[in-house]
PDB file of N, CA and C in Angstrom:
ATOM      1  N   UNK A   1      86.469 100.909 108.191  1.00  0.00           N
ATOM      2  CA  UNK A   1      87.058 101.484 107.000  1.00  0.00           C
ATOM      3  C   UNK A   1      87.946 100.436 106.333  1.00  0.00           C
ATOM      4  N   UNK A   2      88.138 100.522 105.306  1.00  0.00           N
ATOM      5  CA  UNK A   2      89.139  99.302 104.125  1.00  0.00           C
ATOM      6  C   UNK A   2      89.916  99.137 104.112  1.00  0.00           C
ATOM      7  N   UNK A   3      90.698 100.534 104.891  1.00  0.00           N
ATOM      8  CA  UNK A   3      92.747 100.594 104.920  1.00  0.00           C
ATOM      9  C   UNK A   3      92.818  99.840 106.477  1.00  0.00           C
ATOM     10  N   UNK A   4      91.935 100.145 107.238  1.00  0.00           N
ATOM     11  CA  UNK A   4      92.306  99.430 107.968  1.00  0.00           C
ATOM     12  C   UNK A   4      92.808  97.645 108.210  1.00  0.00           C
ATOM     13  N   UNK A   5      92.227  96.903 107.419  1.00  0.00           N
ATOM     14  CA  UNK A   5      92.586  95.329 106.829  1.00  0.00           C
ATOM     15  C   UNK A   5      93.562  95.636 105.975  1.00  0.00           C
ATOM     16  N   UNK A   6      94.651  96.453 105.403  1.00  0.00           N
ATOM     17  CA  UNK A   6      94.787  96.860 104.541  1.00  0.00           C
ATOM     18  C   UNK A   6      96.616  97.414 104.974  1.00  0.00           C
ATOM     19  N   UNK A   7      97.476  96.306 104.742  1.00  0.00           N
ATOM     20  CA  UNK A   7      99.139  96.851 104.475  1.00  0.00           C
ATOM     21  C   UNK A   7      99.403  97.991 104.136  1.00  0.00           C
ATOM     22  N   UNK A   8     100.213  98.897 104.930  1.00  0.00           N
ATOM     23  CA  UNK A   8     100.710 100.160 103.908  1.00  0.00           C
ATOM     24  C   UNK A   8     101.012  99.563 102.156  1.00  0.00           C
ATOM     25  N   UNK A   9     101.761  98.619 102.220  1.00  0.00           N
ATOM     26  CA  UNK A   9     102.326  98.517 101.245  1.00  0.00           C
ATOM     27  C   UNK A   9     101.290  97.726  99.793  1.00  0.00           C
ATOM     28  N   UNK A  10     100.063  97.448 100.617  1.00  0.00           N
ATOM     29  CA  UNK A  10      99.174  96.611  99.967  1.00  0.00           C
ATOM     30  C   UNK A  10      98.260  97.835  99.332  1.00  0.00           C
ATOM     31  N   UNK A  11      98.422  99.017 100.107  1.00  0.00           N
ATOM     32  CA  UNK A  11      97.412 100.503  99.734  1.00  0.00           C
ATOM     33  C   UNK A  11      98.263 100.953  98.484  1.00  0.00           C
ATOM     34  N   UNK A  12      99.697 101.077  99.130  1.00  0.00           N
ATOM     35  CA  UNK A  12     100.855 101.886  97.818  1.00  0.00           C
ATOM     36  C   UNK A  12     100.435 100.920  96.718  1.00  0.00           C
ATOM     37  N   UNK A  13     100.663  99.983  96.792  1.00  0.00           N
ATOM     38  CA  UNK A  13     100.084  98.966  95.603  1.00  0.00           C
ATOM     39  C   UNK A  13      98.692  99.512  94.776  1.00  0.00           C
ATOM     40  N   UNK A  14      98.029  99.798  95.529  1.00  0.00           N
ATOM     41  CA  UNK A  14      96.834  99.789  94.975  1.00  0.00           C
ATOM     42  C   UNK A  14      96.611 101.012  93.991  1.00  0.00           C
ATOM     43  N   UNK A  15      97.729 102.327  94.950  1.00  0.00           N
ATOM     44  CA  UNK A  15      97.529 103.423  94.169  1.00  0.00           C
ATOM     45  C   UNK A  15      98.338 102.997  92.750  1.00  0.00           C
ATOM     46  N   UNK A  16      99.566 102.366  92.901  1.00  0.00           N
ATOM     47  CA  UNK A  16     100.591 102.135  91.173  1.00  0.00           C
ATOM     48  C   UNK A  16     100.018 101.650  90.392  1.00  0.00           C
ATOM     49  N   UNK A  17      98.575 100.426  90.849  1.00  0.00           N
ATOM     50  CA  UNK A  17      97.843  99.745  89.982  1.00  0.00           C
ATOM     51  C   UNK A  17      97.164 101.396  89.366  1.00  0.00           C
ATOM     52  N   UNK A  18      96.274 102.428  90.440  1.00  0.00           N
ATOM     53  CA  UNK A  18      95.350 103.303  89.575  1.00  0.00           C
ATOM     54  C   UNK A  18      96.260 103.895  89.001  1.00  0.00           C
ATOM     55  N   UNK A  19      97.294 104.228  88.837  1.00  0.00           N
ATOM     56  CA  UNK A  19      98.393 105.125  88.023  1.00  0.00           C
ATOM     57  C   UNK A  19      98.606 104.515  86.547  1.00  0.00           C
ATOM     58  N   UNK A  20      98.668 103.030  87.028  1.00  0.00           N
ATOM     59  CA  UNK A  20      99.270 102.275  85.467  1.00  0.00           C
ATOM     60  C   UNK A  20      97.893 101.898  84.459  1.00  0.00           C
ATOM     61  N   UNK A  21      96.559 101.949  85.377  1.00  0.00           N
ATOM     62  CA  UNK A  21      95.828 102.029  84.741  1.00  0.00           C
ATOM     63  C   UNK A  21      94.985 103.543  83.827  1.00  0.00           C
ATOM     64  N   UNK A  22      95.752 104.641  84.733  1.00  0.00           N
ATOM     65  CA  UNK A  22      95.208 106.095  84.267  1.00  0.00           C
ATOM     66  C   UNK A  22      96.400 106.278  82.616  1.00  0.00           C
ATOM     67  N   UNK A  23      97.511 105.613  83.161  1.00  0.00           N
ATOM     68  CA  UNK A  23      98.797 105.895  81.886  1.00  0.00           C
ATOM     69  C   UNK A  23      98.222 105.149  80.996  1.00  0.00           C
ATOM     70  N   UNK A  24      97.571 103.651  81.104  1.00  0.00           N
ATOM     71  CA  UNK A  24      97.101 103.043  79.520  1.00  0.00           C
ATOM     72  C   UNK A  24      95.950 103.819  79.158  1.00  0.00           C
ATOM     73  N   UNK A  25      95.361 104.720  79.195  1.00  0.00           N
ATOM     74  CA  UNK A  25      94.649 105.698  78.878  1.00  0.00           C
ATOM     75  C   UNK A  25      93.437 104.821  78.285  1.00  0.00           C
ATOM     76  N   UNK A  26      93.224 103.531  78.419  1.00  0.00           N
ATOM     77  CA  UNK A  26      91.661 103.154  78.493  1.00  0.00           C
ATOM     78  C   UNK A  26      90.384 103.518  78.848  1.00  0.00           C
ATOM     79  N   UNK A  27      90.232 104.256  80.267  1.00  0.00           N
ATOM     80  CA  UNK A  27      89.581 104.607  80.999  1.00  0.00           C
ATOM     81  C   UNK A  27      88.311 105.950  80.259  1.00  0.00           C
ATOM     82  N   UNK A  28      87.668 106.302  80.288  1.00  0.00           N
ATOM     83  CA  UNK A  28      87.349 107.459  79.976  1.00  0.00           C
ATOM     84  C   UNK A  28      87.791 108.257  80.697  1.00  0.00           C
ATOM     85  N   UNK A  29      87.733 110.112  80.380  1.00  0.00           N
ATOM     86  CA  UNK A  29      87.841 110.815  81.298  1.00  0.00           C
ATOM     87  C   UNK A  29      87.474 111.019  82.513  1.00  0.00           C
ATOM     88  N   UNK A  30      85.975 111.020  82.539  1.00  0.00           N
ATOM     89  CA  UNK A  30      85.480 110.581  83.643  1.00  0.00           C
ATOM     90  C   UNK A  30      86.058 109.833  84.973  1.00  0.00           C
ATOM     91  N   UNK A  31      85.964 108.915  83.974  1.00  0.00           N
ATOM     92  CA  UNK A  31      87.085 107.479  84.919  1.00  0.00           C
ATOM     93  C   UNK A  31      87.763 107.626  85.750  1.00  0.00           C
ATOM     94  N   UNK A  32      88.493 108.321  84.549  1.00  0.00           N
ATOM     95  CA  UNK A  32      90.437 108.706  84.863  1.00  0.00           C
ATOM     96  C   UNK A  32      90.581 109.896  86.312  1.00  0.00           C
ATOM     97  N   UNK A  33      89.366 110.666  85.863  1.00  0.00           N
ATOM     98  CA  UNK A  33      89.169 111.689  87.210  1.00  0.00           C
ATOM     99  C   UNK A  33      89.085 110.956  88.192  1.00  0.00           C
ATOM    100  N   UNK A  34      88.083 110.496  88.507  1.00  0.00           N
ATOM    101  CA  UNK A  34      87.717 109.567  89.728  1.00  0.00           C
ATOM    102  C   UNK A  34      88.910 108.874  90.528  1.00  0.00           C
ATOM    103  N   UNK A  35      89.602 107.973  89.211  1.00  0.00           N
ATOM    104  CA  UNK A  35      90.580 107.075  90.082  1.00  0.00           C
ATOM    105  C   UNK A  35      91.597 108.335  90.385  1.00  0.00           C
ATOM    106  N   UNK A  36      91.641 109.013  90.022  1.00  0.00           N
ATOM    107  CA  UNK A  36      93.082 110.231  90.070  1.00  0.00           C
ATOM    108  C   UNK A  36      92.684 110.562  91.341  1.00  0.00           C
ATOM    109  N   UNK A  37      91.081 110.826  91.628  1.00  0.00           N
ATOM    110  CA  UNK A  37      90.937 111.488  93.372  1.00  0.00           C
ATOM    111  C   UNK A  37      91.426 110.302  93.961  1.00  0.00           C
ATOM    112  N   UNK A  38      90.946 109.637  93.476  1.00  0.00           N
ATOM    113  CA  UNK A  38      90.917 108.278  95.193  1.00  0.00           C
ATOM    114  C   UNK A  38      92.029 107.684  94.864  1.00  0.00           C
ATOM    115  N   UNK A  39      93.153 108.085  93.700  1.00  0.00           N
ATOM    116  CA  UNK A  39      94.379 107.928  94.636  1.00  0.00           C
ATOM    117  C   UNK A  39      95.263 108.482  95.007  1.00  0.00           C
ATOM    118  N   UNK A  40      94.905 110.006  94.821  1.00  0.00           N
ATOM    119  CA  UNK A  40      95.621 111.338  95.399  1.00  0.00           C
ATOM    120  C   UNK A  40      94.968 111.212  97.105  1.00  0.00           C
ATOM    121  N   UNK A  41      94.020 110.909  97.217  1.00  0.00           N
ATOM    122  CA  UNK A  41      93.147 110.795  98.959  1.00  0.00           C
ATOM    123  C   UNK A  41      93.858 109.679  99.295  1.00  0.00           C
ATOM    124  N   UNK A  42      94.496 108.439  98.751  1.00  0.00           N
ATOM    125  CA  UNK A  42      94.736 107.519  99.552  1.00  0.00           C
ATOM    126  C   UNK A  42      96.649 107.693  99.757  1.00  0.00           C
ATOM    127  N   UNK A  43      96.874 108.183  98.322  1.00  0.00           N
ATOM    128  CA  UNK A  43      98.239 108.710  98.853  1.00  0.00           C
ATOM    129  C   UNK A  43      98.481 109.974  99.690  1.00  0.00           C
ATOM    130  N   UNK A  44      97.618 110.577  99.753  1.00  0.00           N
ATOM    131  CA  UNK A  44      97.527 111.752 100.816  1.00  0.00           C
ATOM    132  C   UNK A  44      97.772 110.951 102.483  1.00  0.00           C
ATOM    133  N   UNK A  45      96.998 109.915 102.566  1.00  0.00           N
ATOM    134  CA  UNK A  45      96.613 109.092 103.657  1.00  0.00           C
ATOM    135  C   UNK A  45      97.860 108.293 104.541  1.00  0.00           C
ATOM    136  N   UNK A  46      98.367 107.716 103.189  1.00  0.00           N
ATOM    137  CA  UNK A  46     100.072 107.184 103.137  1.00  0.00           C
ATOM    138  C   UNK A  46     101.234 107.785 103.849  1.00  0.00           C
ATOM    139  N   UNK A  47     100.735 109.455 103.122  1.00  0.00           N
ATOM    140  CA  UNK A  47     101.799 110.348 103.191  1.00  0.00           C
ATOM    141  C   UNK A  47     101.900 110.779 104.946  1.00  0.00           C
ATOM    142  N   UNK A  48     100.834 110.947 105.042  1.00  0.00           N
ATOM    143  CA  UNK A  48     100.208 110.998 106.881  1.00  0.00           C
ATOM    144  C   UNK A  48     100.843 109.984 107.844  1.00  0.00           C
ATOM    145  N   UNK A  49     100.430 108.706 107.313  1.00  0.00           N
ATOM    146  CA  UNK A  49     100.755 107.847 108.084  1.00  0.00           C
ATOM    147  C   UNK A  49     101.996 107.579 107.669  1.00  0.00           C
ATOM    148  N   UNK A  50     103.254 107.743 106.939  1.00  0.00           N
ATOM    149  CA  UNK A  50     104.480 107.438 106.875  1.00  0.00           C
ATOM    150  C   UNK A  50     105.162 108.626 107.581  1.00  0.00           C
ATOM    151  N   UNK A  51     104.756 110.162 107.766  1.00  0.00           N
ATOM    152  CA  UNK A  51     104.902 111.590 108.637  1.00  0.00           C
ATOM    153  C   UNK A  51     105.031 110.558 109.734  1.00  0.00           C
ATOM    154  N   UNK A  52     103.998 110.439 110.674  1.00  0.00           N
ATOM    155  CA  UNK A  52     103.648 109.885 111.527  1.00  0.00           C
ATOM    156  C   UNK A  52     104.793 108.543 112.262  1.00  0.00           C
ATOM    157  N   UNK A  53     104.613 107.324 111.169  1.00  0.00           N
ATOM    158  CA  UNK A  53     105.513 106.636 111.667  1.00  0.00           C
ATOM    159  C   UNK A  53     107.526 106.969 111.676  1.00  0.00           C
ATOM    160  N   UNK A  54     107.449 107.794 111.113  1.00  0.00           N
ATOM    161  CA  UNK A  54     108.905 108.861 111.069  1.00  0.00           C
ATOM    162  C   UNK A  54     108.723 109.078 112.368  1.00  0.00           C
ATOM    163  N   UNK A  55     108.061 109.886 113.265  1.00  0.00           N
ATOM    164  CA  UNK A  55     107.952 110.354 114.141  1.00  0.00           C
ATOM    165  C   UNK A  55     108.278 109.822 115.299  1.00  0.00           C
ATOM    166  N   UNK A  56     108.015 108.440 114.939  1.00  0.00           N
ATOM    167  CA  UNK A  56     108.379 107.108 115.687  1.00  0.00           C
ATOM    168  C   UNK A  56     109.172 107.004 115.626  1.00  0.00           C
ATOM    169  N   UNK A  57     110.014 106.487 115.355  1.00  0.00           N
ATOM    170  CA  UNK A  57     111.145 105.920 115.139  1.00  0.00           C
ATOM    171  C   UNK A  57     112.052 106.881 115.747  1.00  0.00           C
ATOM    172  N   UNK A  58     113.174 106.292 116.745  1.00  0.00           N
ATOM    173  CA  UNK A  58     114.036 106.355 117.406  1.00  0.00           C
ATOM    174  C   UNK A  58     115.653 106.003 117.260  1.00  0.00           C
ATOM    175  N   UNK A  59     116.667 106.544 117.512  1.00  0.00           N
ATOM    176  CA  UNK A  59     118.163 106.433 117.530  1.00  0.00           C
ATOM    177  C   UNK A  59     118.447 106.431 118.836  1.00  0.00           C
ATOM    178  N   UNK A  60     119.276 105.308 118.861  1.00  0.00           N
ATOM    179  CA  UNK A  60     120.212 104.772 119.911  1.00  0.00           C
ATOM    180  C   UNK A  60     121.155 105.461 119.550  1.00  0.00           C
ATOM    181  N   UNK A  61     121.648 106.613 120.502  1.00  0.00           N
ATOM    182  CA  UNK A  61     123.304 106.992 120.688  1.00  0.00           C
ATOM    183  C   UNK A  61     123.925 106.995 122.622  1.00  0.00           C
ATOM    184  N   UNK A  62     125.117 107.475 122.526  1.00  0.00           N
ATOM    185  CA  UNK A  62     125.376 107.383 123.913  1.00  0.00           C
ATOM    186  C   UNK A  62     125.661 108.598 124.082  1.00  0.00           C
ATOM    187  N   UNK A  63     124.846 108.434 125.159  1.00  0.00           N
ATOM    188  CA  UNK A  63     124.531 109.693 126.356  1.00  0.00           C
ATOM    189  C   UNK A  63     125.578 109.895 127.436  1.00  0.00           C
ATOM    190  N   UNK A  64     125.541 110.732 128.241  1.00  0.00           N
ATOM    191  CA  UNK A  64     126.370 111.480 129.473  1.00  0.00           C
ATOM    192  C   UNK A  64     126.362 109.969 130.224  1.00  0.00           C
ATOM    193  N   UNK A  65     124.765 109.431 130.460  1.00  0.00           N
ATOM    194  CA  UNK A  65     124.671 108.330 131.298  1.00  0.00           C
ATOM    195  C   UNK A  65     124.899 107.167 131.007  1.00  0.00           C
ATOM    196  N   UNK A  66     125.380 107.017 129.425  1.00  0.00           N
ATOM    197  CA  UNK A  66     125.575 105.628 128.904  1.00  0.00           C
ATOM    198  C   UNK A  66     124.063 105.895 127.764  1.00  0.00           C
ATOM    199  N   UNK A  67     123.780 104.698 126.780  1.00  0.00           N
ATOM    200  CA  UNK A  67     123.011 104.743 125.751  1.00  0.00           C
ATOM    201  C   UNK A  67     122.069 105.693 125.665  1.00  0.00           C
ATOM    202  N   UNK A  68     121.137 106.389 125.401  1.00  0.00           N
ATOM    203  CA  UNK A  68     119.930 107.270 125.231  1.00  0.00           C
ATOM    204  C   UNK A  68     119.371 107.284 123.856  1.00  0.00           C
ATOM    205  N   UNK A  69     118.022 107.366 124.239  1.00  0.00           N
ATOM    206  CA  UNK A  69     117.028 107.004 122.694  1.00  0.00           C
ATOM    207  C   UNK A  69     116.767 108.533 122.426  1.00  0.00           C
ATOM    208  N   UNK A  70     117.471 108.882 121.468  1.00  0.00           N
ATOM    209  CA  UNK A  70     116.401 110.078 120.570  1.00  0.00           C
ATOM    210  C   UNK A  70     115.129 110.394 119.432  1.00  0.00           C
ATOM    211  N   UNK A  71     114.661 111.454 119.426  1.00  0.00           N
ATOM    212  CA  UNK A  71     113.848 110.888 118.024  1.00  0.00           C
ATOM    213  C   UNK A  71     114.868 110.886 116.754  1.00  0.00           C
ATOM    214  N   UNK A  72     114.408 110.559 116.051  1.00  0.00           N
ATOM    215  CA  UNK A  72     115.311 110.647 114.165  1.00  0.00           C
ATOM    216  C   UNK A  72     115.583 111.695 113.868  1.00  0.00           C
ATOM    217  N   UNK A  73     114.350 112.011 114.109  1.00  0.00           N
ATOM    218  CA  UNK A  73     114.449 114.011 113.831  1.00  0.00           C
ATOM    219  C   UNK A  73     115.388 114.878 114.099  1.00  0.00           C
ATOM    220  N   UNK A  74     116.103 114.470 115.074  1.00  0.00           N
ATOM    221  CA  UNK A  74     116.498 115.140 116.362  1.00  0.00           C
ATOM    222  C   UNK A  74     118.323 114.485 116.262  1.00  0.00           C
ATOM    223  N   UNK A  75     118.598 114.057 115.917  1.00  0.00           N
ATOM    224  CA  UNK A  75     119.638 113.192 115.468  1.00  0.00           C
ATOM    225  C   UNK A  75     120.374 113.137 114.730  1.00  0.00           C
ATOM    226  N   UNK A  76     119.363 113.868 113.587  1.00  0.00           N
ATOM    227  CA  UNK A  76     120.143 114.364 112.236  1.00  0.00           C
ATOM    228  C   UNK A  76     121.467 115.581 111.984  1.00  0.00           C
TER     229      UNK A  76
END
């Protein structure tokens, strides 16, 4: 698959390019549909995998026993 070679930040890119190209309103309708799915599916994709790496991510606080890792979530 393509995202896989493919930076989060190099994908977000890709969707602002189909956005700035749907706003200069060049495109036909047609067009404009198309790129609007595939970059609502790829920011859908983003949105997943940034859920996800949230999920990850961990806080250092101190515990009963000295330091302990929590999730983020969990911390707040």
């Amino acid at each position: 698959m393509e995202n896989e070679n493919r930076s989060f930040e190099e994908r977000l890119e890709s969707v602002q390019k189909i956005i700035h190209e749907i706003e200069e309103g060049r495109m036909s309708l047609e067009d404009s549909v198309r790129s609007y799915e595939a970059g609502m599916k790829e920011l859908n994709q983003l949105d997943a995998e940034l859920k996800n790496l949230t999920r990850r991510l961990t806080v250092l606080r101190d515990g009963v026993d000295g330091p302990e890792e929590v999730p983020m979530e969990e911390a707040r």
